[in-house]
PDB file of N, CA and C in Angstrom:
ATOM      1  N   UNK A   1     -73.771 -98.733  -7.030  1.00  0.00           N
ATOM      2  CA  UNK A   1     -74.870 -99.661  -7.140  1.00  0.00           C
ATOM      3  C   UNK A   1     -76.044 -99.236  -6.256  1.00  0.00           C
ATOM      4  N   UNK A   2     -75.928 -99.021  -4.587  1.00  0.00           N
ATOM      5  CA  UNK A   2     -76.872 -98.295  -4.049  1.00  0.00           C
ATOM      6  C   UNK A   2     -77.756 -96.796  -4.293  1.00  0.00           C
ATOM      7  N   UNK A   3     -76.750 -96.456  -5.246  1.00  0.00           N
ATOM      8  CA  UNK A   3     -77.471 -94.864  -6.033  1.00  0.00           C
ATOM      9  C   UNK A   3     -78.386 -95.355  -6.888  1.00  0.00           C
ATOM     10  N   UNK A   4     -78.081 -96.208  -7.974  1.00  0.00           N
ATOM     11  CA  UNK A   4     -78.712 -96.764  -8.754  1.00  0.00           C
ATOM     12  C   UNK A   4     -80.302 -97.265  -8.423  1.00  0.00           C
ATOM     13  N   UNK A   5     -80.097 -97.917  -7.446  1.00  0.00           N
ATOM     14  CA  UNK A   5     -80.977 -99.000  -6.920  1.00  0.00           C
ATOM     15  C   UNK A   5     -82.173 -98.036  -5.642  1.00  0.00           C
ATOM     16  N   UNK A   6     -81.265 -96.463  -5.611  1.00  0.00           N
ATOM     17  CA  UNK A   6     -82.153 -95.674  -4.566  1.00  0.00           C
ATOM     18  C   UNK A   6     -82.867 -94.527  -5.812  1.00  0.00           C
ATOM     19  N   UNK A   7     -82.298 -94.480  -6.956  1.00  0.00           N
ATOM     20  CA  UNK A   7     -83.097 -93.571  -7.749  1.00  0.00           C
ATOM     21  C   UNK A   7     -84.337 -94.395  -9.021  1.00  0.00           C
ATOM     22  N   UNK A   8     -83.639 -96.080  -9.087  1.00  0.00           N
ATOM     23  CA  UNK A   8     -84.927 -96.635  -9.347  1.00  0.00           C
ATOM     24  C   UNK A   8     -86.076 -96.318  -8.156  1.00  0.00           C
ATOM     25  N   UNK A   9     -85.934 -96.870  -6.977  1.00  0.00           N
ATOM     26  CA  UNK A   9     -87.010 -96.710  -6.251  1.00  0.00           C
ATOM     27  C   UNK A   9     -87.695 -95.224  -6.553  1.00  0.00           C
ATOM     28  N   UNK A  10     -86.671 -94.636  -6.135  1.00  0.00           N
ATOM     29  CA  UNK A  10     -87.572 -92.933  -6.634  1.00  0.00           C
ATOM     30  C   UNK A  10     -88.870 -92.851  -7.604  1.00  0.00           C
ATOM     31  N   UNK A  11     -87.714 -93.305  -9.051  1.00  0.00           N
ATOM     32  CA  UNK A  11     -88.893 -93.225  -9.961  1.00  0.00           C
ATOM     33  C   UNK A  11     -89.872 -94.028  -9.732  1.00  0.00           C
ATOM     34  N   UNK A  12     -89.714 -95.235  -9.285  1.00  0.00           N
ATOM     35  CA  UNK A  12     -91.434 -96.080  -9.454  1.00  0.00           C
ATOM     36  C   UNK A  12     -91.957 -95.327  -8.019  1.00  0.00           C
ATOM     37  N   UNK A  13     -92.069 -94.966  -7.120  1.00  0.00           N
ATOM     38  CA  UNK A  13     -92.827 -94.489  -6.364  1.00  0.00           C
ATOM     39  C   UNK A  13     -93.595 -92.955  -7.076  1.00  0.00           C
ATOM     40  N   UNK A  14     -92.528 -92.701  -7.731  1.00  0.00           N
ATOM     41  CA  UNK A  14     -92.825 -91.305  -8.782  1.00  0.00           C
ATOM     42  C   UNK A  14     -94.115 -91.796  -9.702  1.00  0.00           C
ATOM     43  N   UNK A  15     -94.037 -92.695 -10.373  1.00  0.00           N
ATOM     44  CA  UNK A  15     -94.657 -93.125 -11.003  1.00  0.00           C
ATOM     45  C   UNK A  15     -96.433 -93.735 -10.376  1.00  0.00           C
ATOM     46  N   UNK A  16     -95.964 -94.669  -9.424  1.00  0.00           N
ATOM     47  CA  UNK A  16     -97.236 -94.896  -8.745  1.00  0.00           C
ATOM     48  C   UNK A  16     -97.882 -93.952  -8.030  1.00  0.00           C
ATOM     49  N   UNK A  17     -97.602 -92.670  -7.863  1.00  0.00           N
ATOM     50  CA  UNK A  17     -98.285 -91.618  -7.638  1.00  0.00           C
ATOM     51  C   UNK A  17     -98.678 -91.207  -8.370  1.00  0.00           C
ATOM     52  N   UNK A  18     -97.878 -90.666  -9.956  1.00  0.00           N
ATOM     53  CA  UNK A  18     -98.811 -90.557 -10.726  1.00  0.00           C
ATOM     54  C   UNK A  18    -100.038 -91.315 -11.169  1.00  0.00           C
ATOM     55  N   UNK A  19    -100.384 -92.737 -11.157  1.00  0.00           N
ATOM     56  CA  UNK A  19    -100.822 -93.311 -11.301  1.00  0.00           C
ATOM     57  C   UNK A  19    -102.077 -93.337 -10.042  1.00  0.00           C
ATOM     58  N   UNK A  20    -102.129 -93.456  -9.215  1.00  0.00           N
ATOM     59  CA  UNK A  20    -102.699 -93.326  -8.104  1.00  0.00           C
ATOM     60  C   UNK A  20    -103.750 -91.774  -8.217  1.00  0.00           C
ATOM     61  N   UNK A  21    -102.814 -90.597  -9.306  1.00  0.00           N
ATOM     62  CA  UNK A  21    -103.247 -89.277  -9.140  1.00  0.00           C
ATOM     63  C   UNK A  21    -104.519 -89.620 -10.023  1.00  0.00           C
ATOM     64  N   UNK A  22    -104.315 -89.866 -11.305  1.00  0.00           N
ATOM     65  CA  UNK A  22    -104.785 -90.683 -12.351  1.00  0.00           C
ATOM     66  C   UNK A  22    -106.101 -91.100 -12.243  1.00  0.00           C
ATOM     67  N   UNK A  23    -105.965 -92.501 -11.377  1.00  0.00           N
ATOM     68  CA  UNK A  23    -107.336 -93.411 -11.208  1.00  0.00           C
ATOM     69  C   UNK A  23    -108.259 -92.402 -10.277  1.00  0.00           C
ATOM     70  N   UNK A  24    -107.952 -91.563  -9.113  1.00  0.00           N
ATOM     71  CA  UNK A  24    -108.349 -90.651  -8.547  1.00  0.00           C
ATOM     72  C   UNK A  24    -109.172 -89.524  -9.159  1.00  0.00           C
ATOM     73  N   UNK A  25    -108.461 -89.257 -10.192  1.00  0.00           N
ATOM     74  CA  UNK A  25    -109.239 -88.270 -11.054  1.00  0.00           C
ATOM     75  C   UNK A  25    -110.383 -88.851 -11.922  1.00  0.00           C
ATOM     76  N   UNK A  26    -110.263 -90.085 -12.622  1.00  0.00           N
ATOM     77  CA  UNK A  26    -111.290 -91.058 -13.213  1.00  0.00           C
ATOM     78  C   UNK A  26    -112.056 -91.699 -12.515  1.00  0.00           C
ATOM     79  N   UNK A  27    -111.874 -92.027 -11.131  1.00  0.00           N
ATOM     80  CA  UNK A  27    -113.337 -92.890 -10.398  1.00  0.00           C
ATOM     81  C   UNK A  27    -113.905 -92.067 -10.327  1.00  0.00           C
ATOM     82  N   UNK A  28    -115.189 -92.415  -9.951  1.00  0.00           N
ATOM     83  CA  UNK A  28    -116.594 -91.759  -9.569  1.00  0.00           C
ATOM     84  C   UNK A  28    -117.686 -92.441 -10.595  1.00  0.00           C
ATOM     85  N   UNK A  29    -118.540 -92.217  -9.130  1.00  0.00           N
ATOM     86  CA  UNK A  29    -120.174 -92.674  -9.515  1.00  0.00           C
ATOM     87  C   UNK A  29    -120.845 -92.119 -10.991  1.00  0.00           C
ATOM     88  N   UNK A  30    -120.878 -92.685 -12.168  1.00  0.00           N
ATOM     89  CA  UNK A  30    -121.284 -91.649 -13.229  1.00  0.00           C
ATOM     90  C   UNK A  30    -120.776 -90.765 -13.707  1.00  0.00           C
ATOM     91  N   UNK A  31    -119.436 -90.661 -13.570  1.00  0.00           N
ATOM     92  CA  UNK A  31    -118.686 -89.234 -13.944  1.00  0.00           C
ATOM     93  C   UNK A  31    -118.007 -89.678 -14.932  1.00  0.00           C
ATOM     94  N   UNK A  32    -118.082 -88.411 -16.128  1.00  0.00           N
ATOM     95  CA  UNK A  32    -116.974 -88.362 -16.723  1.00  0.00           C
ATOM     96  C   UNK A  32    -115.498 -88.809 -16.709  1.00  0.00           C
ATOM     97  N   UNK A  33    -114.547 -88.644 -17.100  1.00  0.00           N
ATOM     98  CA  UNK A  33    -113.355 -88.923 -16.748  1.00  0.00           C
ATOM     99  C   UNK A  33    -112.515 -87.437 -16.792  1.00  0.00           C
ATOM    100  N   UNK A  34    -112.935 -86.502 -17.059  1.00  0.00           N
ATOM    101  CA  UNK A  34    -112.466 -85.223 -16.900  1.00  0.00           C
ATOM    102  C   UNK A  34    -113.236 -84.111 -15.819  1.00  0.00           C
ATOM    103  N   UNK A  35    -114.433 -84.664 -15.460  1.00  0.00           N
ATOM    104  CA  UNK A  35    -115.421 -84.166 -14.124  1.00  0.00           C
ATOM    105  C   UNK A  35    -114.794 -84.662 -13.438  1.00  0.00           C
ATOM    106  N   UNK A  36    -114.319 -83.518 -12.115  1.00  0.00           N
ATOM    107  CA  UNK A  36    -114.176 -83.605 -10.529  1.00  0.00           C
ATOM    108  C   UNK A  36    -114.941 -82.928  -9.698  1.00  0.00           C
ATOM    109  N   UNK A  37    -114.953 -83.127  -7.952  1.00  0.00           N
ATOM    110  CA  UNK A  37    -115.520 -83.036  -7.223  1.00  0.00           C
ATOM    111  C   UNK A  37    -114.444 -82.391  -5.938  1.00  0.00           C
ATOM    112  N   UNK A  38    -115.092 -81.148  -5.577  1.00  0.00           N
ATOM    113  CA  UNK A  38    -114.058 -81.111  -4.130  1.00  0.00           C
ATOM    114  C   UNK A  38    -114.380 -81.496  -3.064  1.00  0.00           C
ATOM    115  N   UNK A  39    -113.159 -82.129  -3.155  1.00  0.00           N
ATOM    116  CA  UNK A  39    -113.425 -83.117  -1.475  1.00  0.00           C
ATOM    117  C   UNK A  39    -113.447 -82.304  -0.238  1.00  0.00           C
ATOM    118  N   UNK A  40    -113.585 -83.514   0.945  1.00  0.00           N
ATOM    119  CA  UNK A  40    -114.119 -82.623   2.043  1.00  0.00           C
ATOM    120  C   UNK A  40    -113.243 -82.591   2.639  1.00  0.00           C
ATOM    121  N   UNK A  41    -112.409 -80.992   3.264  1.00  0.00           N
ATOM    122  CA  UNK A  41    -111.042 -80.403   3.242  1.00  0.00           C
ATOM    123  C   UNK A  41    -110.978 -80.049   4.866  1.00  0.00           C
ATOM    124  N   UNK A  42    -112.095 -79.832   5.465  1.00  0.00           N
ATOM    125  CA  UNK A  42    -112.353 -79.333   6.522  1.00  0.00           C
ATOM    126  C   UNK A  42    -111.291 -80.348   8.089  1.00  0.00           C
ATOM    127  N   UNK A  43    -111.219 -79.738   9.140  1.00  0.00           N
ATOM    128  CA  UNK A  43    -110.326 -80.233  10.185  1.00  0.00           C
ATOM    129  C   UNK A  43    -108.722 -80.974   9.753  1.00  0.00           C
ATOM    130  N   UNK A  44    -108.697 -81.233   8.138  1.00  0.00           N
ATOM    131  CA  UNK A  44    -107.950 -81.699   7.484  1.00  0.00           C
ATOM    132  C   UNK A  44    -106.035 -80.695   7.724  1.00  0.00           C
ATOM    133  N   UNK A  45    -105.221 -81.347   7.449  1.00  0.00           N
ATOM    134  CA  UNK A  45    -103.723 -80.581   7.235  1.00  0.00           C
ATOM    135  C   UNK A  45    -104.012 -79.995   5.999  1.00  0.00           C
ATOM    136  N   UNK A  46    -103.012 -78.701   5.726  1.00  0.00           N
ATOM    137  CA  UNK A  46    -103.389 -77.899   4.756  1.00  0.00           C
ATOM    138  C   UNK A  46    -102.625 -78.697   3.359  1.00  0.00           C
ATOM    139  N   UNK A  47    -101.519 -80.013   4.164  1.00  0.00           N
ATOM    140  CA  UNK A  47    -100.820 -80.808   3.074  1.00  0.00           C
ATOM    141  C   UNK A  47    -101.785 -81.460   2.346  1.00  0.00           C
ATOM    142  N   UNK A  48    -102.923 -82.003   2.511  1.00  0.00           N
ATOM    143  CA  UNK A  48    -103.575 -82.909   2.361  1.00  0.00           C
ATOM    144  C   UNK A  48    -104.475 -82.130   1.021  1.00  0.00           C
ATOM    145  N   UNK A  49    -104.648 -80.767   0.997  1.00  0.00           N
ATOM    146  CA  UNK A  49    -105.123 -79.938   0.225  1.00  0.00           C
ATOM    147  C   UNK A  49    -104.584 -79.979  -1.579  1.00  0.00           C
ATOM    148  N   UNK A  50    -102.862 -79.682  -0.912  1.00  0.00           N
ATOM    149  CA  UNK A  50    -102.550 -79.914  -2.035  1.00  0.00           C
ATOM    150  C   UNK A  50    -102.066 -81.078  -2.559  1.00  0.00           C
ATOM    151  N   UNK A  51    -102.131 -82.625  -2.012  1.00  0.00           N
ATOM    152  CA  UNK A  51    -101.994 -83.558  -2.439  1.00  0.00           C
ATOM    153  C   UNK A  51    -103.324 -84.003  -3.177  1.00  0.00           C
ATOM    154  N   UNK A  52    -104.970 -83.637  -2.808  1.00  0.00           N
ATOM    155  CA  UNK A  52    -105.662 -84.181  -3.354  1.00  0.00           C
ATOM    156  C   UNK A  52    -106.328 -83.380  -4.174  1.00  0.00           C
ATOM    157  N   UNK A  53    -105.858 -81.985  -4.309  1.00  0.00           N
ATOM    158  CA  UNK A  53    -106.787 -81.241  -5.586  1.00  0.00           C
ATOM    159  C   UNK A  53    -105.421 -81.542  -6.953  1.00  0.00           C
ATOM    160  N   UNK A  54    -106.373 -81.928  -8.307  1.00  0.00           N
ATOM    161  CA  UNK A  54    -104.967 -81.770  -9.287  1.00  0.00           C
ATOM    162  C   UNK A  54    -104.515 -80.369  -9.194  1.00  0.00           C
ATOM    163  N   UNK A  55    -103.067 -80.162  -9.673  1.00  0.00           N
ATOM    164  CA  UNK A  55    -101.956 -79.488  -9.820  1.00  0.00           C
ATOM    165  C   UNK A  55    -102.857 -78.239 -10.613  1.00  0.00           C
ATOM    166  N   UNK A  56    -103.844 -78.452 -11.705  1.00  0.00           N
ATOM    167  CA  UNK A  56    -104.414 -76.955 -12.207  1.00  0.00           C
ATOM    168  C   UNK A  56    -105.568 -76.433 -11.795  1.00  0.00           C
ATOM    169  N   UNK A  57    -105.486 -77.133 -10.329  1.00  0.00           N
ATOM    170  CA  UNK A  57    -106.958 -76.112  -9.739  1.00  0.00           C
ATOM    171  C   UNK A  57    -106.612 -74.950  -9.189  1.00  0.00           C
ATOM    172  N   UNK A  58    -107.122 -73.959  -9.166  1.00  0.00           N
ATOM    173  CA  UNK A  58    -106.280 -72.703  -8.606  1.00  0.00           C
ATOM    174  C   UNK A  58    -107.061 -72.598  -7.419  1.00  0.00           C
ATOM    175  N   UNK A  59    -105.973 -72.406  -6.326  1.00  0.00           N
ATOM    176  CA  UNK A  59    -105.771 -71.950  -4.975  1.00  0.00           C
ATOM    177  C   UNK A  59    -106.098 -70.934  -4.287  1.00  0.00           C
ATOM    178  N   UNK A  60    -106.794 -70.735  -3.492  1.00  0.00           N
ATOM    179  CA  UNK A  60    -106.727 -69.402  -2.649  1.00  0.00           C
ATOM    180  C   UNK A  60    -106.300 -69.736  -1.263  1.00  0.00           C
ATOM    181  N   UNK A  61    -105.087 -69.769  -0.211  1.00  0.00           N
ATOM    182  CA  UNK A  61    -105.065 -70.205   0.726  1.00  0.00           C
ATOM    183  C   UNK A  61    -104.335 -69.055   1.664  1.00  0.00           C
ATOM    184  N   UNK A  62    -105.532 -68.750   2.856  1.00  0.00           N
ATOM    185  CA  UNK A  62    -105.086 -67.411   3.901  1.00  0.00           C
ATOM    186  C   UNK A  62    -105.171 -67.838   5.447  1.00  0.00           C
ATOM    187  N   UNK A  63    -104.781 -67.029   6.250  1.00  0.00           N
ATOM    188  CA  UNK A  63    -104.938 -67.487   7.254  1.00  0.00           C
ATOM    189  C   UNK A  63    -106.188 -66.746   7.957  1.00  0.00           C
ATOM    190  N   UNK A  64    -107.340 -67.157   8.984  1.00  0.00           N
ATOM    191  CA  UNK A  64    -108.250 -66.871   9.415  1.00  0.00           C
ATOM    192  C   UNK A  64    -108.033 -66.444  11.011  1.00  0.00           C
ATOM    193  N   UNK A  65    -106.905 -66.779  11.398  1.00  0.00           N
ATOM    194  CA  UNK A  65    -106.861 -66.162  12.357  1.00  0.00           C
ATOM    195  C   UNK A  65    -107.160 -64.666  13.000  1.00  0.00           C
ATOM    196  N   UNK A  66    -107.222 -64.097  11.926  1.00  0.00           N
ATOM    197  CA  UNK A  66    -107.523 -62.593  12.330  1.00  0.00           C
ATOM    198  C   UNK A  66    -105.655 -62.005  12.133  1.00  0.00           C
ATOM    199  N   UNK A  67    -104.948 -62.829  12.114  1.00  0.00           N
ATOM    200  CA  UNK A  67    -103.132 -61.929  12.389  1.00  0.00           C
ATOM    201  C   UNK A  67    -102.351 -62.021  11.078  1.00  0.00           C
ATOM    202  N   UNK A  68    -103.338 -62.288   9.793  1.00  0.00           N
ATOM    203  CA  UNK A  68    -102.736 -62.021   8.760  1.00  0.00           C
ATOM    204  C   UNK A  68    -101.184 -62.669   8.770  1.00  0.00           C
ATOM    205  N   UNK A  69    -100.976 -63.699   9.266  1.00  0.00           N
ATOM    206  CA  UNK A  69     -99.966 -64.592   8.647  1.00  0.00           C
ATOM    207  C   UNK A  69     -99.625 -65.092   7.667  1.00  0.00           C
ATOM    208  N   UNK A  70     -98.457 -65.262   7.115  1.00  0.00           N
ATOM    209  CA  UNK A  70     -98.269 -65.992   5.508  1.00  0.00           C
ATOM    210  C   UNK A  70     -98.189 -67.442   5.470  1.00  0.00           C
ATOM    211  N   UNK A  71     -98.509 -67.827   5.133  1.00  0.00           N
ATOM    212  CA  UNK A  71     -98.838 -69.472   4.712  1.00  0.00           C
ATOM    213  C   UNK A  71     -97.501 -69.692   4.029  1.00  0.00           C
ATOM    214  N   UNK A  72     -96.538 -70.606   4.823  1.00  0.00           N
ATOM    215  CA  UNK A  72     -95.425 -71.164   3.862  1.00  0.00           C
ATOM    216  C   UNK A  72     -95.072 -72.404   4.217  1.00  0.00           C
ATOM    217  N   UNK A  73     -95.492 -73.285   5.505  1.00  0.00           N
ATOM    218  CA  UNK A  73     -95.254 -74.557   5.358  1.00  0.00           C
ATOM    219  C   UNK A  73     -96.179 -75.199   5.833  1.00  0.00           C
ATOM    220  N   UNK A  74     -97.324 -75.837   4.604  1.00  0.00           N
ATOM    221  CA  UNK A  74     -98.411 -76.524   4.630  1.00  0.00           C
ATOM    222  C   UNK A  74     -98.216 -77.408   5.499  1.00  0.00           C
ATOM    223  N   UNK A  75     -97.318 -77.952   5.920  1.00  0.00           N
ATOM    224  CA  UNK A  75     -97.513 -78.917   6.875  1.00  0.00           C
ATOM    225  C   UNK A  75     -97.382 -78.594   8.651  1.00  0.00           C
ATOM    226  N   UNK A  76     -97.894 -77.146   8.695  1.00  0.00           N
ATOM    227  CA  UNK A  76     -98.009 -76.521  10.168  1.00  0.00           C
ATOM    228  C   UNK A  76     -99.177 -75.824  10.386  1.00  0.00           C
ATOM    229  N   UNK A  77    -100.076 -76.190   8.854  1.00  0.00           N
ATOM    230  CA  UNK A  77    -101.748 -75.388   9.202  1.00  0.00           C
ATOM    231  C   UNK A  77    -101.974 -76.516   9.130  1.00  0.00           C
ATOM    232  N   UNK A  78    -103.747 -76.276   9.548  1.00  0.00           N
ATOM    233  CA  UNK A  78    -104.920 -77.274   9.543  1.00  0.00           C
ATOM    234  C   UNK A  78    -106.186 -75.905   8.740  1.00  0.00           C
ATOM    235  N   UNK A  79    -106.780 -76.853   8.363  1.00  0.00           N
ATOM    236  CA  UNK A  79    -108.057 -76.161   7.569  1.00  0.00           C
ATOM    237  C   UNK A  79    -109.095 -76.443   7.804  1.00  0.00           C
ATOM    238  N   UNK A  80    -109.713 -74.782   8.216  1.00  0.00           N
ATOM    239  CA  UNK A  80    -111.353 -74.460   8.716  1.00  0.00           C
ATOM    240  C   UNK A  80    -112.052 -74.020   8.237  1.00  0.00           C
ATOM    241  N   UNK A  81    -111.996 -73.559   6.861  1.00  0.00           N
ATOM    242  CA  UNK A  81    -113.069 -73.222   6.203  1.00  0.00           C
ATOM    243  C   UNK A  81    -112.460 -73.793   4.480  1.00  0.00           C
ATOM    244  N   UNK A  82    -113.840 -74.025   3.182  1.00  0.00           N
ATOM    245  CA  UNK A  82    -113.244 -74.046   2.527  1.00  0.00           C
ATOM    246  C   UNK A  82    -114.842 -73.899   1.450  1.00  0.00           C
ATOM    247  N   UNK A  83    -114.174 -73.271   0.213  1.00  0.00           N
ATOM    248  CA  UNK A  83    -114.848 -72.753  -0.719  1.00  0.00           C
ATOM    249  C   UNK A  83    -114.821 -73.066  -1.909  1.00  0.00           C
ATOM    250  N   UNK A  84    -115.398 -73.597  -2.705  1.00  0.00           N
ATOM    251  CA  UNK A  84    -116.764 -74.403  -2.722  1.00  0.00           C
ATOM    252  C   UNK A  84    -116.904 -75.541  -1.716  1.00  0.00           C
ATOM    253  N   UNK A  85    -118.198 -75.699  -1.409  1.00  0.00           N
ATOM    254  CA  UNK A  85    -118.288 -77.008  -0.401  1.00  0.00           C
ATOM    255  C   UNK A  85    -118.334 -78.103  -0.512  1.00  0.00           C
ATOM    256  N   UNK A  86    -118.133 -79.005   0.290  1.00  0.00           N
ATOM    257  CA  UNK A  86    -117.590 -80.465  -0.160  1.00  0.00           C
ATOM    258  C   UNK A  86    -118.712 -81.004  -1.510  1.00  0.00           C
ATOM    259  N   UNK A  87    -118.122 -82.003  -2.228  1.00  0.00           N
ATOM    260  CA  UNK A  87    -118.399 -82.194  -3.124  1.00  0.00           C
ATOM    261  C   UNK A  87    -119.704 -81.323  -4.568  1.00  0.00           C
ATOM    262  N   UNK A  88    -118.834 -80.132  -4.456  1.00  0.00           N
ATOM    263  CA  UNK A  88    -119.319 -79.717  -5.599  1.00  0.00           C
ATOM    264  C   UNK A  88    -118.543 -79.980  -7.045  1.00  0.00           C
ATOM    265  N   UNK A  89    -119.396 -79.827  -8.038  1.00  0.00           N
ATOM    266  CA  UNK A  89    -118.203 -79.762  -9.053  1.00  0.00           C
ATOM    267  C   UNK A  89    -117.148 -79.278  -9.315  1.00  0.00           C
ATOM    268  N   UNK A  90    -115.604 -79.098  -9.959  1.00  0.00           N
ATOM    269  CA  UNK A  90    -115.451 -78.487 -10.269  1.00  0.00           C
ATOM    270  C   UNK A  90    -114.818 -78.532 -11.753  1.00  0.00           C
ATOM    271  N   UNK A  91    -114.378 -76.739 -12.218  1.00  0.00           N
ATOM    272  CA  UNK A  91    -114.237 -76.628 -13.887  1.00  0.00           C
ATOM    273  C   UNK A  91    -112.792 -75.863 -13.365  1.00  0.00           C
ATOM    274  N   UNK A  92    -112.283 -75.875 -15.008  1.00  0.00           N
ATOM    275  CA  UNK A  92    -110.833 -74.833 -15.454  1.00  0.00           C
ATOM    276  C   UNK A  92    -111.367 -73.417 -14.262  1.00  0.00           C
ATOM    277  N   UNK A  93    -112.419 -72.760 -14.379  1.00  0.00           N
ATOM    278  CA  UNK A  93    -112.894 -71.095 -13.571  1.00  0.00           C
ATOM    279  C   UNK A  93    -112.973 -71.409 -12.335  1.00  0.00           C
ATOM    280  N   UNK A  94    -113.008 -72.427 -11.561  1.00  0.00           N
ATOM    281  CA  UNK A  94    -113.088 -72.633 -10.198  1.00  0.00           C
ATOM    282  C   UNK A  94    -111.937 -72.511  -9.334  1.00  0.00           C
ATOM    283  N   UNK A  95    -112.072 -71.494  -8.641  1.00  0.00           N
ATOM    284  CA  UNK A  95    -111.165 -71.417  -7.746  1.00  0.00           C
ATOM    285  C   UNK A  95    -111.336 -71.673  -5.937  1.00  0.00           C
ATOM    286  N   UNK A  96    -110.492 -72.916  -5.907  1.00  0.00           N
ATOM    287  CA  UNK A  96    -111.031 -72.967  -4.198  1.00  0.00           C
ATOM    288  C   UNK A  96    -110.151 -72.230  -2.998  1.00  0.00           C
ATOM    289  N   UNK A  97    -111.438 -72.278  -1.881  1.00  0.00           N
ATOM    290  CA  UNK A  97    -110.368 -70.949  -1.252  1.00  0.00           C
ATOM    291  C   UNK A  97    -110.617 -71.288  -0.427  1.00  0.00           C
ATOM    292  N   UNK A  98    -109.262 -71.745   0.680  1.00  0.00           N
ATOM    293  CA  UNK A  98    -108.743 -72.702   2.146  1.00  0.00           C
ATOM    294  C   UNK A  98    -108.544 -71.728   3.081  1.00  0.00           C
ATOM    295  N   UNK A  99    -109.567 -71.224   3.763  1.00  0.00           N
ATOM    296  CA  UNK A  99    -109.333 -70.973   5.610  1.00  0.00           C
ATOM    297  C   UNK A  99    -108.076 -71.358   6.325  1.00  0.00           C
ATOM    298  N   UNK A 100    -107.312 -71.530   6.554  1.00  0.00           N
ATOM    299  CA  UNK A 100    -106.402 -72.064   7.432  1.00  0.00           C
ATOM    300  C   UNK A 100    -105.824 -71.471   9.331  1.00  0.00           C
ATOM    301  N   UNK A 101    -105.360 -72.313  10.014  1.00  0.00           N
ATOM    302  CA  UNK A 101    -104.923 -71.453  11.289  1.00  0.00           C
ATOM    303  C   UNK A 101    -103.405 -72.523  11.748  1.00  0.00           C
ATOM    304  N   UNK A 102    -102.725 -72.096  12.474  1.00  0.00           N
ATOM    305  CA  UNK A 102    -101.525 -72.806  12.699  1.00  0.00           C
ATOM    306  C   UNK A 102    -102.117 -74.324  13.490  1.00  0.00           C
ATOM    307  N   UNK A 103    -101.146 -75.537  12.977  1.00  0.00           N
ATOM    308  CA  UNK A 103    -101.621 -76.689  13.833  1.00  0.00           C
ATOM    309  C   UNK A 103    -101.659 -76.283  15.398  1.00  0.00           C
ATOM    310  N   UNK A 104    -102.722 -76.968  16.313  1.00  0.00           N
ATOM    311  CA  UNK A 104    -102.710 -76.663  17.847  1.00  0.00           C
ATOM    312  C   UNK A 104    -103.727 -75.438  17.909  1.00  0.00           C
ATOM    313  N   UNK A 105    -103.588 -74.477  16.923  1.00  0.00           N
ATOM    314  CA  UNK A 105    -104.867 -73.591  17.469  1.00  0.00           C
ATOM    315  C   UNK A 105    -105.954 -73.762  17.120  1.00  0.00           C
ATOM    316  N   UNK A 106    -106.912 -73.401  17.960  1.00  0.00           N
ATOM    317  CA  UNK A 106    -108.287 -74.128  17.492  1.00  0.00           C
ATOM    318  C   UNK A 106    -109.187 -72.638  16.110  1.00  0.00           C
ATOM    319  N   UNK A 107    -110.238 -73.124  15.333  1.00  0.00           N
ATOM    320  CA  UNK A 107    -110.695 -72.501  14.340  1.00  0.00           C
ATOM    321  C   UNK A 107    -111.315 -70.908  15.557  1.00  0.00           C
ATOM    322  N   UNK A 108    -110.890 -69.821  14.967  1.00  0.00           N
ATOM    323  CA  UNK A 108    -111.786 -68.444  15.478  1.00  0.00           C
ATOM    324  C   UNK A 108    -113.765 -68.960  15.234  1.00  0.00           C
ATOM    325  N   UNK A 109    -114.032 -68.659  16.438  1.00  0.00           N
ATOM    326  CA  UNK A 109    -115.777 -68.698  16.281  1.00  0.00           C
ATOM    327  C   UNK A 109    -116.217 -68.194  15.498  1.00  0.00           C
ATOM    328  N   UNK A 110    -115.948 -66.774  15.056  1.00  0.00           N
ATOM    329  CA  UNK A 110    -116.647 -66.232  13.337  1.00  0.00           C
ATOM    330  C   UNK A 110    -116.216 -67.302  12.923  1.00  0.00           C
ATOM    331  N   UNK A 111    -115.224 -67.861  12.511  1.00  0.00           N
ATOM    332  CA  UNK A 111    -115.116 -68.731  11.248  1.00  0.00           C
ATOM    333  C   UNK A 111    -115.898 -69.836  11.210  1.00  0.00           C
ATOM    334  N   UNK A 112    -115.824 -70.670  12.308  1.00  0.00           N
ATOM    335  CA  UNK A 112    -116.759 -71.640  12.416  1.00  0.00           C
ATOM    336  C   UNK A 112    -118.387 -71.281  12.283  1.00  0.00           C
ATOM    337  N   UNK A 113    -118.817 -70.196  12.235  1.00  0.00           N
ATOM    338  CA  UNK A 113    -120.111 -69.813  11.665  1.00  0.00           C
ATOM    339  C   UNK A 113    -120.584 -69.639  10.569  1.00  0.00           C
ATOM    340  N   UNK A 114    -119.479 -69.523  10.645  1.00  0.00           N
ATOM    341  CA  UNK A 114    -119.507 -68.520   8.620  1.00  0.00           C
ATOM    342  C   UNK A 114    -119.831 -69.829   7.443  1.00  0.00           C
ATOM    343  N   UNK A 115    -120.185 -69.360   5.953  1.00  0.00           N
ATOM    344  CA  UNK A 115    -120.328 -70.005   5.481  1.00  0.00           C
ATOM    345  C   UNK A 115    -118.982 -71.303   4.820  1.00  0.00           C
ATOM    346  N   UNK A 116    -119.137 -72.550   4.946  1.00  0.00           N
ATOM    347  CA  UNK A 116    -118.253 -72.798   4.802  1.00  0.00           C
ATOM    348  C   UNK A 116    -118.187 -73.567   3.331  1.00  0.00           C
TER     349      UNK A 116
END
């Protein structure tokens, strides 16, 4: 009975995320319902990246530190640079591309200059 009653919960939380993903993608001032906008990604966790772009925006995500690290658990970067800038459009050809450095270290000064 407690399996039951722990994999309903699953699904409706499953569900109200989708739903939540949904209205997210349809609000906006004057917009379409298939026009989006990239949000502003900056000082942000690198989780937060992929919770709020939809699932078919394509990714570019590196590390800026200068030590060529691999990015494998979004939830131990933070993000300092990001490409296109906050609220531009975007289409299917847009690809955004996330700066990142480990949580606790602060952004390299080139980066913080650079275009972001």
């Amino acid at each position: 009975m407690r399996r039951a009653a722990a994999v309903g919960a699953v699904a409706l939380l499953a569900l109200a995320a989708v739903a939540a993903t949904s209205a997210e993608e349809t609000s906006g001032a004057g917009r379409e319902p298939g026009e989006r906008t990239v949000p502003d990604f900056l000082g942000l966790g690198l989780w937060r990246v992929f919770t709020r772009l939809d699932r078919r925006t394509r990714l570019d995500v590196h590390d800026v530190s200068g030590r060529d690290r691999r990015v494998l658990w979004p939830s131990r970067w933070q993000v300092c640079t990001q490409y296109p800038a906050a609220g531009t459009d975007l289409d299917r050809r847009t690809t955004v591309m996330i700066g990142v450095v480990r949580r606790g270290e602060t952004c390299p000064p080139r980066v913080r200059t650079a275009r972001r």
